[in-house]
C-alpha atoms as a PDB file:
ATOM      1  CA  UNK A   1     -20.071-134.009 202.104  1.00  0.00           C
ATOM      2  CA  UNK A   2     -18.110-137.018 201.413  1.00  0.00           C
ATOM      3  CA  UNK A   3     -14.456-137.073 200.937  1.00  0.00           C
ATOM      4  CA  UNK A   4     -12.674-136.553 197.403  1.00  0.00           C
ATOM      5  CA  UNK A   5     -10.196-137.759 195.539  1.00  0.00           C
ATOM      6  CA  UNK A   6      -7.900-136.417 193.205  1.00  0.00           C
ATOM      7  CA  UNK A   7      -5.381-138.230 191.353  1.00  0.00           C
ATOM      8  CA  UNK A   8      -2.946-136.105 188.335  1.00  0.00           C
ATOM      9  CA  UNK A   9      -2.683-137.623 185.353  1.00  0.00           C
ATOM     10  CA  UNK A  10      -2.122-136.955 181.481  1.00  0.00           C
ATOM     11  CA  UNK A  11      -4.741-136.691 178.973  1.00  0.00           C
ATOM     12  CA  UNK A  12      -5.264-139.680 178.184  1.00  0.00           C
ATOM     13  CA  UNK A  13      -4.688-141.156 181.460  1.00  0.00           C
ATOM     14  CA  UNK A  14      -7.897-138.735 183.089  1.00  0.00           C
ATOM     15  CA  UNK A  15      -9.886-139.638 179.751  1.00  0.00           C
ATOM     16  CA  UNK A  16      -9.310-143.527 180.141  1.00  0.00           C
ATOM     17  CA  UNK A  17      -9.787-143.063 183.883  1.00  0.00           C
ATOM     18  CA  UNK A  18     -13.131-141.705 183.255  1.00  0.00           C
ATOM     19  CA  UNK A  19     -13.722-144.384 180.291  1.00  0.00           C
ATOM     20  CA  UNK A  20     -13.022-147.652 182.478  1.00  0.00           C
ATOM     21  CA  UNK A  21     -14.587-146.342 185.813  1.00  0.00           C
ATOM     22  CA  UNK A  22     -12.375-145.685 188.173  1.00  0.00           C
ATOM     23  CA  UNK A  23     -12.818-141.920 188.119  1.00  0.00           C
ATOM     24  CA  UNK A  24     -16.202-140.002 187.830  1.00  0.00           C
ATOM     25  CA  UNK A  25     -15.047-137.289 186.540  1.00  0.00           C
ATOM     26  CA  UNK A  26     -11.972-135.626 184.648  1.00  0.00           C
ATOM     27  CA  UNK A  27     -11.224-131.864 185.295  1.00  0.00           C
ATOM     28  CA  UNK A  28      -8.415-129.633 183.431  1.00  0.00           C
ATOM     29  CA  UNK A  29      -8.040-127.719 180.057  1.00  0.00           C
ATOM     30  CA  UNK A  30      -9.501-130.900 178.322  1.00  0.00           C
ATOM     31  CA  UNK A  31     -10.980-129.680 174.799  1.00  0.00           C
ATOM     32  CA  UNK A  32     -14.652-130.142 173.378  1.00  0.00           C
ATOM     33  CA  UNK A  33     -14.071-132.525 170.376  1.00  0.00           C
ATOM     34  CA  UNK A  34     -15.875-135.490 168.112  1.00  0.00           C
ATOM     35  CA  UNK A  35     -13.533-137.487 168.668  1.00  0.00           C
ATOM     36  CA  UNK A  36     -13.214-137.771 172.292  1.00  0.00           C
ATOM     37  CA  UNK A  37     -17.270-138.037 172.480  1.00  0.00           C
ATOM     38  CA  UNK A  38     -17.014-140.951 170.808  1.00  0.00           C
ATOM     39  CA  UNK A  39     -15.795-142.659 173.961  1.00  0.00           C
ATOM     40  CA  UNK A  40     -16.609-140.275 177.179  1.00  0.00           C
ATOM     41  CA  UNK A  41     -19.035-137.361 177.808  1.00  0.00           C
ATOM     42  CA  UNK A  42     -18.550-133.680 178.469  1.00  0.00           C
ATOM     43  CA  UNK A  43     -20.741-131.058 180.728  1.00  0.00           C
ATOM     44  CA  UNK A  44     -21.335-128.096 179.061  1.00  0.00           C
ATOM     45  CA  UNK A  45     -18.161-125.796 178.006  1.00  0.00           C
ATOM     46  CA  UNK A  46     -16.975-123.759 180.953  1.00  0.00           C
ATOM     47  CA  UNK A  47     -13.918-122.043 179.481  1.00  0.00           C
ATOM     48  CA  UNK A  48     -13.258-120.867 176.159  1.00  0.00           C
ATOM     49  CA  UNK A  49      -9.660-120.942 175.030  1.00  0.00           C
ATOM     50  CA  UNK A  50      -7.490-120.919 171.630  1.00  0.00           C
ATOM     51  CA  UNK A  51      -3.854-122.389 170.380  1.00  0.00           C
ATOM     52  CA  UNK A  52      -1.061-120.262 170.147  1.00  0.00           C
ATOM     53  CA  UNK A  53       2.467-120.114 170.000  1.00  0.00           C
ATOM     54  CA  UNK A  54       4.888-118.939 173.206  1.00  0.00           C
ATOM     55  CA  UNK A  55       8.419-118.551 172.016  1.00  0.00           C
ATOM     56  CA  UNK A  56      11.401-116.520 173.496  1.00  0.00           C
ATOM     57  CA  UNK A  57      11.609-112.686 172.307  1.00  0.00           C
ATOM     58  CA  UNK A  58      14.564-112.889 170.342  1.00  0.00           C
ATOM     59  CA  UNK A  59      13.431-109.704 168.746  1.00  0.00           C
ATOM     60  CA  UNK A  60      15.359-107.359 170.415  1.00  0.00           C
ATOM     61  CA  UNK A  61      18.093-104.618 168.095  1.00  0.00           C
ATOM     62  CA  UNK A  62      20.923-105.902 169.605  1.00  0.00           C
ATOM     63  CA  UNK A  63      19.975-109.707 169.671  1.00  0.00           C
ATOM     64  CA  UNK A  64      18.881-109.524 166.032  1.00  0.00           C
ATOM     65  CA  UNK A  65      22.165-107.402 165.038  1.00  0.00           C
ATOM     66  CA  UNK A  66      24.216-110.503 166.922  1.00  0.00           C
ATOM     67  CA  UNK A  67      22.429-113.159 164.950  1.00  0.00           C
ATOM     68  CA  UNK A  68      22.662-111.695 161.918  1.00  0.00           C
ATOM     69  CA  UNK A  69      26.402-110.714 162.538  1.00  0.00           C
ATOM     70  CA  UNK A  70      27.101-114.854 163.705  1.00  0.00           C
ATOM     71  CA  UNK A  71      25.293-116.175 160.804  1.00  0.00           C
ATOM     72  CA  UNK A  72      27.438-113.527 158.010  1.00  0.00           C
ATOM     73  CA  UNK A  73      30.177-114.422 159.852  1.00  0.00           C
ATOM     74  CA  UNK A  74      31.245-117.597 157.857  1.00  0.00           C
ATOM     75  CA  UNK A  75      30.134-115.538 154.522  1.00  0.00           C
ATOM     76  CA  UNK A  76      32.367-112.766 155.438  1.00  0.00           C
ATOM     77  CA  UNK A  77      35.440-114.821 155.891  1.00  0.00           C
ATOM     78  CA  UNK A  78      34.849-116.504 152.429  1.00  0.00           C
ATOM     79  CA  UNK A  79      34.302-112.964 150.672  1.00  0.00           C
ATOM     80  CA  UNK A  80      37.662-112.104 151.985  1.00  0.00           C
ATOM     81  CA  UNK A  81      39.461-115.171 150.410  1.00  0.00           C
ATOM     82  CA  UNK A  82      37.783-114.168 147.173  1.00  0.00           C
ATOM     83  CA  UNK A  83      38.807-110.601 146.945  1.00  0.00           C
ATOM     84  CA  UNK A  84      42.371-111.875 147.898  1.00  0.00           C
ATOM     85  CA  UNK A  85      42.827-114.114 145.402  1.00  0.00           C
ATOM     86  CA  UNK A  86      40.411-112.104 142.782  1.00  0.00           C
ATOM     87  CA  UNK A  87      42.912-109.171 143.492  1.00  0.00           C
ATOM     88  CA  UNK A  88      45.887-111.193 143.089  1.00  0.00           C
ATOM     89  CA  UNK A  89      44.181-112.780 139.790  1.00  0.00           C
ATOM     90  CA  UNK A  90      43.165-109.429 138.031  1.00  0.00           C
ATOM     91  CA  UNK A  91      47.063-108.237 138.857  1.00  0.00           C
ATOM     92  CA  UNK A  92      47.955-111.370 137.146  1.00  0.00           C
ATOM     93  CA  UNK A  93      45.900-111.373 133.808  1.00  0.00           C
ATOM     94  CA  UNK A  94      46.869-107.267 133.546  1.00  0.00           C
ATOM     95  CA  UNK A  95      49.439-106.390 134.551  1.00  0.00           C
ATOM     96  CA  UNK A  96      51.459-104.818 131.935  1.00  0.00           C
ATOM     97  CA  UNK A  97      48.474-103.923 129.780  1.00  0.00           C
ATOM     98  CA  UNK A  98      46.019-102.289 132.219  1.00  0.00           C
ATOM     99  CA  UNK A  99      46.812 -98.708 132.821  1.00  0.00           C
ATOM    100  CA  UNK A 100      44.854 -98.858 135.900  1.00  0.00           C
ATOM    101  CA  UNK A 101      47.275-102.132 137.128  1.00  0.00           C
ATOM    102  CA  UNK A 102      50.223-101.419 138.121  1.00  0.00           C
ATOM    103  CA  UNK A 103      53.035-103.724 137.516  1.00  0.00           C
ATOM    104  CA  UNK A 104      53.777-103.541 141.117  1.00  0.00           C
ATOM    105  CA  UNK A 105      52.446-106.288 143.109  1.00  0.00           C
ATOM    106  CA  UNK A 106      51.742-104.112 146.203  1.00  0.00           C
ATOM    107  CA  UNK A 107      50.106-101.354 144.436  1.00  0.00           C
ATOM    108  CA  UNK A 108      48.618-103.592 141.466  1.00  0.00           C
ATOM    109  CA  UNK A 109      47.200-106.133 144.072  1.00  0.00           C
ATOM    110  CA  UNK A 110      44.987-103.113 145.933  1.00  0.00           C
ATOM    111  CA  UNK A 111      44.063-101.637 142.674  1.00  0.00           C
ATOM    112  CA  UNK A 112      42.898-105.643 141.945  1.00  0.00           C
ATOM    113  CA  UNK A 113      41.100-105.770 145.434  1.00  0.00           C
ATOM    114  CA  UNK A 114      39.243-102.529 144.052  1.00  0.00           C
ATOM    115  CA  UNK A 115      38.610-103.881 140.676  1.00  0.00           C
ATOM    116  CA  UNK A 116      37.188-107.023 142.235  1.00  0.00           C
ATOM    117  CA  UNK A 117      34.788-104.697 144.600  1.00  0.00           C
ATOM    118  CA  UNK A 118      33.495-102.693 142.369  1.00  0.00           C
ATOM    119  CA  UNK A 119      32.842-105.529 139.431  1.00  0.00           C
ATOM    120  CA  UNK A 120      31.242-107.904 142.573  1.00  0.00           C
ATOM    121  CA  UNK A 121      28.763-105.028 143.033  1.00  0.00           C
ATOM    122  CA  UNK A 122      28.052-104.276 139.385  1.00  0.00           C
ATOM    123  CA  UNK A 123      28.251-100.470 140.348  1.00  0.00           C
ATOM    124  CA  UNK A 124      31.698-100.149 138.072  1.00  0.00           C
ATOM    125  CA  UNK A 125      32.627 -97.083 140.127  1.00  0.00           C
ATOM    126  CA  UNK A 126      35.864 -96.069 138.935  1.00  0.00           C
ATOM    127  CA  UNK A 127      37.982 -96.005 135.891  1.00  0.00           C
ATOM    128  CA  UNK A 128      39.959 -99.602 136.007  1.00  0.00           C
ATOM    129  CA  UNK A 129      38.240-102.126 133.566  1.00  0.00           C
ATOM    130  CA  UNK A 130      40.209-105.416 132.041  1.00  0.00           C
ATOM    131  CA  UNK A 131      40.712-105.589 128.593  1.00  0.00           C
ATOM    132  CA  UNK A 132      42.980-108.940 128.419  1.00  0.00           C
ATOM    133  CA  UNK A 133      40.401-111.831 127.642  1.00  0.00           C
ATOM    134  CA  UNK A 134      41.723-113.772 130.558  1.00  0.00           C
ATOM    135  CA  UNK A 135      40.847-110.790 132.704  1.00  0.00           C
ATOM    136  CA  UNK A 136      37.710-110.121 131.384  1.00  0.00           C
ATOM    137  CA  UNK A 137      36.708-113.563 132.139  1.00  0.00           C
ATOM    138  CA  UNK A 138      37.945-113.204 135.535  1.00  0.00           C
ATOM    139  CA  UNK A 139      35.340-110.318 135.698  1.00  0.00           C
ATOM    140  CA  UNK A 140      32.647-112.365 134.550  1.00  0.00           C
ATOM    141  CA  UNK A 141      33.151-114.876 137.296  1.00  0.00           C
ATOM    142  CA  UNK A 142      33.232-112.283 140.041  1.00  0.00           C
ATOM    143  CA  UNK A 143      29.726-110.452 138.484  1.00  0.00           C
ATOM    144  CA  UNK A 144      28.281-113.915 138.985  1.00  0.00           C
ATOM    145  CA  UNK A 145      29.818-114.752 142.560  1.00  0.00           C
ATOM    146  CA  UNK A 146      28.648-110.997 143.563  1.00  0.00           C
ATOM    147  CA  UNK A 147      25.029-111.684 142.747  1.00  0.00           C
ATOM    148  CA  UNK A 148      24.653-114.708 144.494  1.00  0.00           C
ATOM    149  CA  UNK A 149      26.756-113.311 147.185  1.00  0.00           C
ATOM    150  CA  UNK A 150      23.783-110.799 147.630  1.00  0.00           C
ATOM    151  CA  UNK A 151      21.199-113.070 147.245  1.00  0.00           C
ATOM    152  CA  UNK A 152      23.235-114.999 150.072  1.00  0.00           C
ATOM    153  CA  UNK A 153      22.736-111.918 152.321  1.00  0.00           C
ATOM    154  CA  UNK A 154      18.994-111.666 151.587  1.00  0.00           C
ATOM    155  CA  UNK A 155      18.387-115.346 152.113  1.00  0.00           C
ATOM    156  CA  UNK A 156      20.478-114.613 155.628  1.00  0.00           C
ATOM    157  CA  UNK A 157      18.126-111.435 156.528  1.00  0.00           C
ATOM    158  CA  UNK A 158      14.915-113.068 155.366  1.00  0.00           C
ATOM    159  CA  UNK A 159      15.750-116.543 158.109  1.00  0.00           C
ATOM    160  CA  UNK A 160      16.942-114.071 160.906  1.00  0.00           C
ATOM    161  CA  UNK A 161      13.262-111.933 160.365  1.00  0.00           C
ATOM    162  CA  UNK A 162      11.307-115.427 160.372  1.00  0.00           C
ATOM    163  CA  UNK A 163      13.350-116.685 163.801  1.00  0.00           C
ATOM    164  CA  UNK A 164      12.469-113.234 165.527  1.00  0.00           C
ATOM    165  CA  UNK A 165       8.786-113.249 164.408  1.00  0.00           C
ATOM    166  CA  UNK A 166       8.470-116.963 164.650  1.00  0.00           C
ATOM    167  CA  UNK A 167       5.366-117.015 167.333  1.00  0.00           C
ATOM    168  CA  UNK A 168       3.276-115.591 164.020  1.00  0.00           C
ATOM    169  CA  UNK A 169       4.331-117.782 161.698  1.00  0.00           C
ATOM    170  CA  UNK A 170       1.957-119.620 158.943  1.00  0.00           C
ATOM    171  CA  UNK A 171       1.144-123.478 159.155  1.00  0.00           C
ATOM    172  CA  UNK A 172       3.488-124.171 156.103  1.00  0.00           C
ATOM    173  CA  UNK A 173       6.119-122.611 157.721  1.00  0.00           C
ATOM    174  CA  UNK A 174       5.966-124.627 160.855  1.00  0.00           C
ATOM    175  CA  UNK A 175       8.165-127.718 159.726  1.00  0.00           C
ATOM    176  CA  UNK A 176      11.010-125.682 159.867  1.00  0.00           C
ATOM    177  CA  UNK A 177      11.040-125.156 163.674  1.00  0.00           C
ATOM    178  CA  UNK A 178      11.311-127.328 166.611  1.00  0.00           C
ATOM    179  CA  UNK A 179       7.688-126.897 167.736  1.00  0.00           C
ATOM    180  CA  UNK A 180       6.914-128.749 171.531  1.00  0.00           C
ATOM    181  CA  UNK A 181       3.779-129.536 172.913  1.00  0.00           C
ATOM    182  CA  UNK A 182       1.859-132.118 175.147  1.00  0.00           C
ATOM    183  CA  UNK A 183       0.916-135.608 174.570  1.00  0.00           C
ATOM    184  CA  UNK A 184      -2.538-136.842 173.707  1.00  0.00           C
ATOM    185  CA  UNK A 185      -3.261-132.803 173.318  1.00  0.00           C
ATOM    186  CA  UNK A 186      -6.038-130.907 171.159  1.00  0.00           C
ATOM    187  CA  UNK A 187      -2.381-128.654 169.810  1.00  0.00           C
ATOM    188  CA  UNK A 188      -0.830-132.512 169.039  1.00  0.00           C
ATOM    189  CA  UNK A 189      -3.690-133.655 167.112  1.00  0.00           C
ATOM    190  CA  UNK A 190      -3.659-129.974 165.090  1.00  0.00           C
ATOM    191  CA  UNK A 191      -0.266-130.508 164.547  1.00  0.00           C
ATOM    192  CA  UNK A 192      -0.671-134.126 163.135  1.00  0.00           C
ATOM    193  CA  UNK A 193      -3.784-133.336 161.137  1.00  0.00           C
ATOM    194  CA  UNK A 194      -1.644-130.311 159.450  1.00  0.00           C
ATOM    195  CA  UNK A 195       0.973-133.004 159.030  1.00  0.00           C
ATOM    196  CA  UNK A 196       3.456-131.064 161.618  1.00  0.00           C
ATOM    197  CA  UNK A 197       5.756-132.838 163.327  1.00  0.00           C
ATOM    198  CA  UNK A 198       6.076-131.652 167.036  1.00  0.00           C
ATOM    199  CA  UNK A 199       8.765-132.640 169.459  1.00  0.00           C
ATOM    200  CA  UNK A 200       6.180-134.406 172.315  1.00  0.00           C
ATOM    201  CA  UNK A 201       6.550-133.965 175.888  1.00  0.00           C
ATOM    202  CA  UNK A 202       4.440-135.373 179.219  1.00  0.00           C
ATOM    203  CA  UNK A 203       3.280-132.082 180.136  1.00  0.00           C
ATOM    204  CA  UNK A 204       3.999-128.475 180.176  1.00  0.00           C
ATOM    205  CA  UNK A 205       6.442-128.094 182.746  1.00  0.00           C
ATOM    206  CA  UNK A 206       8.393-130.549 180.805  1.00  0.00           C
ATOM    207  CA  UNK A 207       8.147-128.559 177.603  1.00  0.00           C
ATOM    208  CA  UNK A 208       8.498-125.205 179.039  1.00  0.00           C
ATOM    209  CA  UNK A 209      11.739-126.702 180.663  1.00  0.00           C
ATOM    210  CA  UNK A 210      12.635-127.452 176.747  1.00  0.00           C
ATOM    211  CA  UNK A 211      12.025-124.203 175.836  1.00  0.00           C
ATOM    212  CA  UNK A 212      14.390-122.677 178.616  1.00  0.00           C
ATOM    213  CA  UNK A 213      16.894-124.801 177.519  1.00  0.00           C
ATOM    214  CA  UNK A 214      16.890-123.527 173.932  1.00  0.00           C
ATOM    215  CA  UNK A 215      15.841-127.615 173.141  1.00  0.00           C
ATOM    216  CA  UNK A 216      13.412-126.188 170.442  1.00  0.00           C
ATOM    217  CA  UNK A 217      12.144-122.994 169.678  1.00  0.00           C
ATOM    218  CA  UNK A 218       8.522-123.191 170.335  1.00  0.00           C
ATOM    219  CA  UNK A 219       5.873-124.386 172.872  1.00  0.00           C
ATOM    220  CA  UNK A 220       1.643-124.430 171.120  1.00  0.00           C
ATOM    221  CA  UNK A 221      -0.611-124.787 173.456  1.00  0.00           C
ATOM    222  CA  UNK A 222      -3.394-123.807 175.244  1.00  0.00           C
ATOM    223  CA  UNK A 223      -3.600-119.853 175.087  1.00  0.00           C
ATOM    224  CA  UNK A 224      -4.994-119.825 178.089  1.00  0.00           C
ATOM    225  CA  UNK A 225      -2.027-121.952 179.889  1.00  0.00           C
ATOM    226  CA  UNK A 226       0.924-120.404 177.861  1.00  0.00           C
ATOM    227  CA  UNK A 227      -0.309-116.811 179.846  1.00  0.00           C
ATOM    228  CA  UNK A 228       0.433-118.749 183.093  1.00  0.00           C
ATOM    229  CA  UNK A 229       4.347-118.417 182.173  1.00  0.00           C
ATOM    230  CA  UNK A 230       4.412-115.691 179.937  1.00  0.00           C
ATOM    231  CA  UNK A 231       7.615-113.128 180.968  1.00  0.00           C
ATOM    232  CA  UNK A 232       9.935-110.440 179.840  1.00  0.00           C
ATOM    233  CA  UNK A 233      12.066-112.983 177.856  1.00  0.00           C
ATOM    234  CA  UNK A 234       9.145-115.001 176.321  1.00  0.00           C
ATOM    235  CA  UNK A 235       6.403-113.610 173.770  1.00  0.00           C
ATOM    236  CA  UNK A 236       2.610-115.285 173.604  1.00  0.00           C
ATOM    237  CA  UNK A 237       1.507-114.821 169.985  1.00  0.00           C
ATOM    238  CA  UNK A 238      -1.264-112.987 169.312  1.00  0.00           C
ATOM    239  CA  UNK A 239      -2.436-115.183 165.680  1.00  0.00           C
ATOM    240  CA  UNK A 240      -4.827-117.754 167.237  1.00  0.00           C
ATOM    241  CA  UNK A 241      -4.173-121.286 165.454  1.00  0.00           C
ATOM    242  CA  UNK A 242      -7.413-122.635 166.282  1.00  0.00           C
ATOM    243  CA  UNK A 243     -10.428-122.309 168.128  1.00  0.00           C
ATOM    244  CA  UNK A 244     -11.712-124.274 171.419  1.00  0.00           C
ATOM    245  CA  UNK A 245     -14.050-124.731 174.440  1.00  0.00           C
ATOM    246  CA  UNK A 246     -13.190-126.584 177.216  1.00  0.00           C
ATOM    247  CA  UNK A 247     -15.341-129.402 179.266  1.00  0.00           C
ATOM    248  CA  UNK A 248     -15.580-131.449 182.528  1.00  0.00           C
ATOM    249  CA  UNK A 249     -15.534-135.387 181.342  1.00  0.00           C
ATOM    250  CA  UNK A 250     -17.535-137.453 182.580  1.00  0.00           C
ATOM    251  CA  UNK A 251     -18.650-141.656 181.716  1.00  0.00           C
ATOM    252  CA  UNK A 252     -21.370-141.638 178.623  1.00  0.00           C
ATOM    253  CA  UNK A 253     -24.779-141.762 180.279  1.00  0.00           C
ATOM    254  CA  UNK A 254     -23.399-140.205 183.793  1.00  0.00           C
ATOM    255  CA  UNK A 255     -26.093-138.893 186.010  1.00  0.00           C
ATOM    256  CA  UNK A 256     -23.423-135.935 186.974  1.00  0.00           C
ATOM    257  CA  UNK A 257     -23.194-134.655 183.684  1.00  0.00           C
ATOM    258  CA  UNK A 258     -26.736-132.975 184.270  1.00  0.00           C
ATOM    259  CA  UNK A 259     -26.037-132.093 187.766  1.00  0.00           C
ATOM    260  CA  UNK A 260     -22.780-130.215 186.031  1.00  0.00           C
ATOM    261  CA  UNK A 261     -24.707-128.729 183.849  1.00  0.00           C
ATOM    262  CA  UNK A 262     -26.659-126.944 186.639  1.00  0.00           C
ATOM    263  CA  UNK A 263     -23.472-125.832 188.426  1.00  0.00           C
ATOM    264  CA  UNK A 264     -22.181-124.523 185.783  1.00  0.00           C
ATOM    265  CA  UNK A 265     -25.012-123.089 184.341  1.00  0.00           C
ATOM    266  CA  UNK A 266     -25.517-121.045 187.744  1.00  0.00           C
ATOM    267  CA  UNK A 267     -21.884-120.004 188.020  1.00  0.00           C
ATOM    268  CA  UNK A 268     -21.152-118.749 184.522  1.00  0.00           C
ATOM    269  CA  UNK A 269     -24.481-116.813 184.740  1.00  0.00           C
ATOM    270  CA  UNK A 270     -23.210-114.814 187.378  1.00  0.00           C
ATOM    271  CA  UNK A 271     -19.927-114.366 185.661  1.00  0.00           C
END
């Protein structure tokens, strides 16, 4: 038996290798397609694998009671501000007129703050109401600032559900994450012909390295690789994206592609 060779390389680096000659052959999770046939040869598939989507597990109580606390956080501040000055505006415009304000700014500015709550959450619990025009307007602005206030919330609730269940997410959706995956891959091309917009890396180790470092919030791939470095902290999606079969490349008209053929016939018939 002669001596062998083996050189690493990308993609497109084994493919062209193969292409021009100065490889026979080209061995890794290279994908089955029409387009790649139109310039090299494959044996027969050998391994059948899928895309998916390996993200971190960021679905965890606590972690998804933290996010949703940091991103509120800003909201919170600014619906403190507004019962504040709400309070000190519905003391204001009724004082004097309002049985349920008190003329005292201490007392009338809590029974304000109360007002302002209950008006913002369109329950009306309670017996205060404005009845000076100015006031009632005053209302009117906090009914409006309460609903979108709420729909604020649900917008905040709906994003934190999407980032912890990102790995199933929907092809539309996609554009909205930082997705990584390898150059001159079957999972780039997807992306591209979905119009998708991946972040591109040399290889996996450099895009799992991405993925540690919080660099974007996604790796699709290979199914079949991504289970290689799947751990507690990291989540392999079950949805598969899209179908594939892998293939041993070899030159167009190579006399190994039927002697592959016979290998692998023989070795996935004992499988």
């Amino acid at each position: 038996m002669g001596s062998v060779e083996v050189v690493r390389g990308s993609f497109s680096e084994c493919i062209s290798s193969v292409k021009e000659g100065t490889a026979d052959i080209a061995i890794g999770n290279i994908t089955i397609n029409g387009e790649r046939e139109q310039e090299i040869d494959f044996s027969i598939p050998y391994r059948d694998s899928s895309l998916k989507i390996l993200r971190k597990d960021k679905g965890s109580t606590f972690g998804t009671i933290g996010m949703f606390c940091v991103k509120m956080f800003p909201a919170a501040i600014t619906f403190l501000i507004f019962l504040v000055v709400c309070g000190i505006g519905f003391w204001f415009t009724e004082r004097g007129s309002n049985e349920g304000i008190s003329d005292d700014f201490k007392k009338g500015f809590w029974q304000g703050v109360w007002l302002t709550m209950t008006t913002a959450s369109t329950v009306g619990y309670g017996k205060i109401c404005p009845v000076r025009p100015a006031g009632r307007v005053l209302a009117c602005i906090v009914m409006f600032s309460g609903i979108v206030l709420f729909g604020y919330v649900v917008g905040i609730t709906t994003s934190i559900w999407n980032e912890t269940n990102v790995s199933e997410m929907q092809l539309n959706e996609m554009n909205r994450y930082r997705i990584g995956t390898v150059s001159g891959s079957t999972s780039e091309g997807y992306l591209a012909s979905n119009a998708i917009q991946p972040l591109v890396y040399d290889s996996i180790d450099k895009a799992m390295l991405a993925l540690y470092k919080d660099e974007i919030d996604c790796v699709f791939y290979d199914g079949c690789i991504l289970e290689a470095f799947i751990r507690k902290d990291l989540i392999l999606s079950e949805k598969s994206y899209k179908a594939q079969q892998y293939g041993i490349v070899v030159s167009n008209g190579s006399e190994l592609r039927d002697k592959l053929n016979k290998i692998l016939h023989s070795v996935i018939f004992f499988l």
